[in-house]
Protein backbone atom coordinates (compact mmCIF):
# COMPACT_ATOMS: atom_id res chain seq x y z
CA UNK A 1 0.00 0.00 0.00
CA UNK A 2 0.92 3.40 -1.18
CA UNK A 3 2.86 5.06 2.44
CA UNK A 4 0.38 8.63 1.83
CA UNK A 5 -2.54 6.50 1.22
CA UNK A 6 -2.35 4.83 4.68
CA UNK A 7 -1.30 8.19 6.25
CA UNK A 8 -4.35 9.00 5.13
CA UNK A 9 -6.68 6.28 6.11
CA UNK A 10 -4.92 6.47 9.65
CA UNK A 11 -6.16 9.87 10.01
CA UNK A 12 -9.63 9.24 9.14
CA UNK A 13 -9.47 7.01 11.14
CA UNK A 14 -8.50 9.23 13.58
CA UNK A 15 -10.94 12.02 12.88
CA UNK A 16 -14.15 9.34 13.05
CA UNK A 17 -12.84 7.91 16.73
CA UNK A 18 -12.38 11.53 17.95
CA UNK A 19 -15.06 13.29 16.88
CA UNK A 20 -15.24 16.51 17.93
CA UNK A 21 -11.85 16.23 19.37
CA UNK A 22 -10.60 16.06 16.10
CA UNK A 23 -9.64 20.19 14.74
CA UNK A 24 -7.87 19.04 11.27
CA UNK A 25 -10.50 19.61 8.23
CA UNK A 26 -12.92 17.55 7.37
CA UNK A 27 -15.58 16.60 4.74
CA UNK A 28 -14.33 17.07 1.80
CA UNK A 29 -11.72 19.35 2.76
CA UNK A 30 -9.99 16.50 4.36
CA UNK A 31 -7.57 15.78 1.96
CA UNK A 32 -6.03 19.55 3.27
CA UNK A 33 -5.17 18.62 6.43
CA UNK A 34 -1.23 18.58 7.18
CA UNK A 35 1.33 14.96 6.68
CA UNK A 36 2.36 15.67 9.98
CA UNK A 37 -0.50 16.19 12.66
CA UNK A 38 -0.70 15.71 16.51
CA UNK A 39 -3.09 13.57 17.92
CA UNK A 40 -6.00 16.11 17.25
CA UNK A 41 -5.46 16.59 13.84
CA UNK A 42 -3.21 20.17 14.27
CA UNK A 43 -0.46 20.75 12.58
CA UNK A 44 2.57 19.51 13.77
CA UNK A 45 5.67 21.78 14.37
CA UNK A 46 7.64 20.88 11.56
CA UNK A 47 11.12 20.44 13.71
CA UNK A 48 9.52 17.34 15.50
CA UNK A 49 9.56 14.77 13.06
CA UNK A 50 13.54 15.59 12.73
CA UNK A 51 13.73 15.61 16.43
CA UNK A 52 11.80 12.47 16.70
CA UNK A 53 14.13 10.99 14.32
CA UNK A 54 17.41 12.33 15.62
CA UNK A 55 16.87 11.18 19.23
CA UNK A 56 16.29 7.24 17.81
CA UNK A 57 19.87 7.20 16.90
């Protein structure tokens, strides 16, 4: 499976089990919503991935 698709399907996922938790887009703006997101659906900062990465060494 395409990598973005399941991204994606992991945070509709997301969206549906939060409900209205969940402050990413939605409808059929979803596809708008950041790669990165915290839990909520936010944007991520866009250092943490790199930090998350760098501190696995």
């Amino acid at each position: 499976m395409d990598i973005a698709a399941e991204l994606l399907k992991d945070q509709k996922k997301a969206a549906v089990t939060l409900g209205d938790q969940w402050e990413g887009k939605r409808g059929s703006k979803f596809n708008k919503n950041f790669i990165y997101t915290q839990w909520n659906g936010t944007q991520m900062d866009l250092g943490s991935p790199y930090l998350f990465l760098l501190l696995q060494k």
